[in-house]
Structures are given as structure tokens and as C-alpha cells.
N, C-alpha and C. Protein backbone atom coordinates (compact mmCIF):
# COMPACT_ATOMS: atom_id res chain seq x y z
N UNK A 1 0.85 -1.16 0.00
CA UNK A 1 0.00 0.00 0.00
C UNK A 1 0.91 1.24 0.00
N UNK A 2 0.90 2.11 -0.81
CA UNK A 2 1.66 3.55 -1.24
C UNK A 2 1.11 4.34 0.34
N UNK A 3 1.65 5.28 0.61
CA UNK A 3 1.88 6.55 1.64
C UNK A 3 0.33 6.85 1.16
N UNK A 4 0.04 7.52 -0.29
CA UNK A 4 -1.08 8.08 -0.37
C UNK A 4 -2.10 7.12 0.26
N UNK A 5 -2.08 6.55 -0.53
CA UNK A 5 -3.29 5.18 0.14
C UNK A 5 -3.90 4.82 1.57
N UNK A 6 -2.42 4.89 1.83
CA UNK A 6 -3.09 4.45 3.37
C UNK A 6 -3.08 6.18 4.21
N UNK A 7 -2.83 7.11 3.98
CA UNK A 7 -3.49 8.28 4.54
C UNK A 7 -5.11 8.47 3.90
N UNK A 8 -5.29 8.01 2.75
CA UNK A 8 -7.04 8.10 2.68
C UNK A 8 -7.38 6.96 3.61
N UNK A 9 -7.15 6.01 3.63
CA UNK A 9 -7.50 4.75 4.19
C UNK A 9 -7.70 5.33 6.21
N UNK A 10 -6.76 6.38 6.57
CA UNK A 10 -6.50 6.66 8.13
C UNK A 10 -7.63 7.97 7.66
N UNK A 11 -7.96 8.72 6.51
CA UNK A 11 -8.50 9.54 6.53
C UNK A 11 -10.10 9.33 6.78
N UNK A 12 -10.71 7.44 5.70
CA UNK A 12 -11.99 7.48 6.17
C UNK A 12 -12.02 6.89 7.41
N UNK A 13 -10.86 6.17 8.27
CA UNK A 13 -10.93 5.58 9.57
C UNK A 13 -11.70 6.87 10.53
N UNK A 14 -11.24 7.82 9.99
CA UNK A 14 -11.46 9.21 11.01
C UNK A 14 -13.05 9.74 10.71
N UNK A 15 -13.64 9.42 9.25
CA UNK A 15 -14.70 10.00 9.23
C UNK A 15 -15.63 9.22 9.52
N UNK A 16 -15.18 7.82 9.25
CA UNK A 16 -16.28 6.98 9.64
C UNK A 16 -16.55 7.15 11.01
N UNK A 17 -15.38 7.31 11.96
CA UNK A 17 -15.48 7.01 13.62
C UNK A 17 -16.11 8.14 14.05
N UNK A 18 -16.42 9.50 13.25
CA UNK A 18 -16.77 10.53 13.53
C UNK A 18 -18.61 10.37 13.88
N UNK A 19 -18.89 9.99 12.21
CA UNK A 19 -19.56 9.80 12.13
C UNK A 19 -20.69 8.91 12.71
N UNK A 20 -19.51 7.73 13.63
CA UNK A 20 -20.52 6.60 14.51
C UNK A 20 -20.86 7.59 15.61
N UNK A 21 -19.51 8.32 15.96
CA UNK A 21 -19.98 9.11 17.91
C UNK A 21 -20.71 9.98 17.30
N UNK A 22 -21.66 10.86 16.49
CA UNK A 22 -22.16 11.66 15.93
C UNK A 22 -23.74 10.82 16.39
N UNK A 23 -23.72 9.90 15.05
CA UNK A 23 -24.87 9.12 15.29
C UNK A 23 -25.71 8.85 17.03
N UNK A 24 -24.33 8.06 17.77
CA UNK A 24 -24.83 7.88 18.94
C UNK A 24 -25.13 9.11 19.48
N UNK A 25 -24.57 10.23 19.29
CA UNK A 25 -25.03 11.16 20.49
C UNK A 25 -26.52 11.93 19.73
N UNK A 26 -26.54 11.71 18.86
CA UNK A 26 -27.84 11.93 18.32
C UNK A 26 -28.95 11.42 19.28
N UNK A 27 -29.05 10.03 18.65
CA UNK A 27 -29.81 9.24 18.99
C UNK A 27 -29.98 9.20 20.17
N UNK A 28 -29.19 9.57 21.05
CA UNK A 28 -29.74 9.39 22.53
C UNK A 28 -30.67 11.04 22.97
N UNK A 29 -30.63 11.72 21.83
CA UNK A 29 -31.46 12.81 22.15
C UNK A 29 -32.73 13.05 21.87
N UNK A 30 -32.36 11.89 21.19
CA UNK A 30 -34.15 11.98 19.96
C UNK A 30 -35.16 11.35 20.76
N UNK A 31 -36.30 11.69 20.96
CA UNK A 31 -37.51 11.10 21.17
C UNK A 31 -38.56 10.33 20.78
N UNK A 32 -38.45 10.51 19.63
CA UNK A 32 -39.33 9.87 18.41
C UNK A 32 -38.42 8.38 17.97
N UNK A 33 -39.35 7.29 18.56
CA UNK A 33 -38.95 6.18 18.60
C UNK A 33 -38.01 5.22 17.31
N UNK A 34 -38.98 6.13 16.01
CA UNK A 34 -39.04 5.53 14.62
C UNK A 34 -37.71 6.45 14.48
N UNK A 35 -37.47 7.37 14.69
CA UNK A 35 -36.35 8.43 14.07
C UNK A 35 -35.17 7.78 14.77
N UNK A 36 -35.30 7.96 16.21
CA UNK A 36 -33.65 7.10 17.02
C UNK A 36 -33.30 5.50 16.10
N UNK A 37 -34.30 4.74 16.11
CA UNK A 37 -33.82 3.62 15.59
C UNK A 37 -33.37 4.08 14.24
N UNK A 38 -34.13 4.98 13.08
CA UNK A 38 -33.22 5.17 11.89
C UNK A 38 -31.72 5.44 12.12
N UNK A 39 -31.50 6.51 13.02
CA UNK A 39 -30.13 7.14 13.51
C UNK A 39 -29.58 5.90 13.99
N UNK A 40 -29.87 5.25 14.84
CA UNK A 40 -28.96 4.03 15.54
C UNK A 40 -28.86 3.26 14.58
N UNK A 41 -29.32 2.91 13.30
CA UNK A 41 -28.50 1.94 12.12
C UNK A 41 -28.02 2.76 11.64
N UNK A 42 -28.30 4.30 11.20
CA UNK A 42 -26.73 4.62 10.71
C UNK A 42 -25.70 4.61 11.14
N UNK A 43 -25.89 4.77 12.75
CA UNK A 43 -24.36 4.49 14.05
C UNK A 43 -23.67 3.19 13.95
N UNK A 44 -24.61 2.32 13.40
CA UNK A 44 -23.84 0.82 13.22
C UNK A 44 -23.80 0.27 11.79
N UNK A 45 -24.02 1.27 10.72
CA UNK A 45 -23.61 1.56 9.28
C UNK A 45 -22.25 1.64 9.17
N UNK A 46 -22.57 2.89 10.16
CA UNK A 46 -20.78 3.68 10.25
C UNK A 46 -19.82 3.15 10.85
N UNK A 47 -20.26 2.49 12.00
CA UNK A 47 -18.94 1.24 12.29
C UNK A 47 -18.81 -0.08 11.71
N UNK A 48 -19.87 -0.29 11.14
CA UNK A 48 -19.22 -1.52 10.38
C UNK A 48 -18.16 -0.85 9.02
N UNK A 49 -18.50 -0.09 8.56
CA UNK A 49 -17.47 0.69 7.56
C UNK A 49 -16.76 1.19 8.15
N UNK A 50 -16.20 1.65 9.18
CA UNK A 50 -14.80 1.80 10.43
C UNK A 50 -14.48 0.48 10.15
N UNK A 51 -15.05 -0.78 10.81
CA UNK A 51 -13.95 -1.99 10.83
C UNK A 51 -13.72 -2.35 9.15
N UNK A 52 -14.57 -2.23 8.13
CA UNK A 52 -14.53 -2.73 7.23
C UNK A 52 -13.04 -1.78 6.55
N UNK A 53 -12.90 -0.49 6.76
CA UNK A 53 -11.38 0.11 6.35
C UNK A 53 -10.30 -0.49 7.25
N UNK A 54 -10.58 -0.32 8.60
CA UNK A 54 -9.74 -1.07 9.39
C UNK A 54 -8.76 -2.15 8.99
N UNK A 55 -9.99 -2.98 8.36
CA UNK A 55 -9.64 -4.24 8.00
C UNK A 55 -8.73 -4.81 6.72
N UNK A 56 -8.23 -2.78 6.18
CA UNK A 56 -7.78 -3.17 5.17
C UNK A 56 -5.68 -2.83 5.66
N UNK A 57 -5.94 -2.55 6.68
CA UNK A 57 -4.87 -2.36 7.52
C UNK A 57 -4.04 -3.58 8.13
């Protein structure tokens, strides 16, 4: 894997992980039952695509 490569590769590690603590802190604010559960599969969207770059490490 080239230098470039694996700085995109550490770059989506960072957006994905952003994006999971994002999700969760959402979701724990929301009230609307149907809306938190949409948000809480995108929180575990976004970490399975965290381990899935991970995994290319």
C-alpha cells in the first residue's frame, strides 16, 4: 500500500469514527422512537465501515 493510500485509508478511519460518535449522540437525544432507531443503524452503518477500512490495515 503507497503513503497516499493508506493516509485516505487513516482519513476514512477518522470519518467513519466521527460519524458513529455523531450518530450515537444523536440518537440518545431523539424522542421519536421511529427516528432514534433510523439514527442508531446509521451508528452501526458507520462502524461496520470503520472496521470494514480497518480491515484493510
Amino acid at each position: 500500500m503507497t503513503e497516499k493510500e493508506l493516509l485516505y485509508v487513516q482519513d476514512a478511519l477518522g470519518h467513519e469514527q466521527y460519524f458513529q460518535t455523531q450518530c450515537q449522540e444523536t440518537s440518545s437525544q431523539i424522542q421519536d422512537p421511529e427516528l432514534k432507531s433510523c439514527v442508531q443503524q446509521l451508528a452501526s452503518q458507520h462502524k461496520q465501515l470503520f472496521q470494514s477500512f480497518y480491515g484493510l490495515l
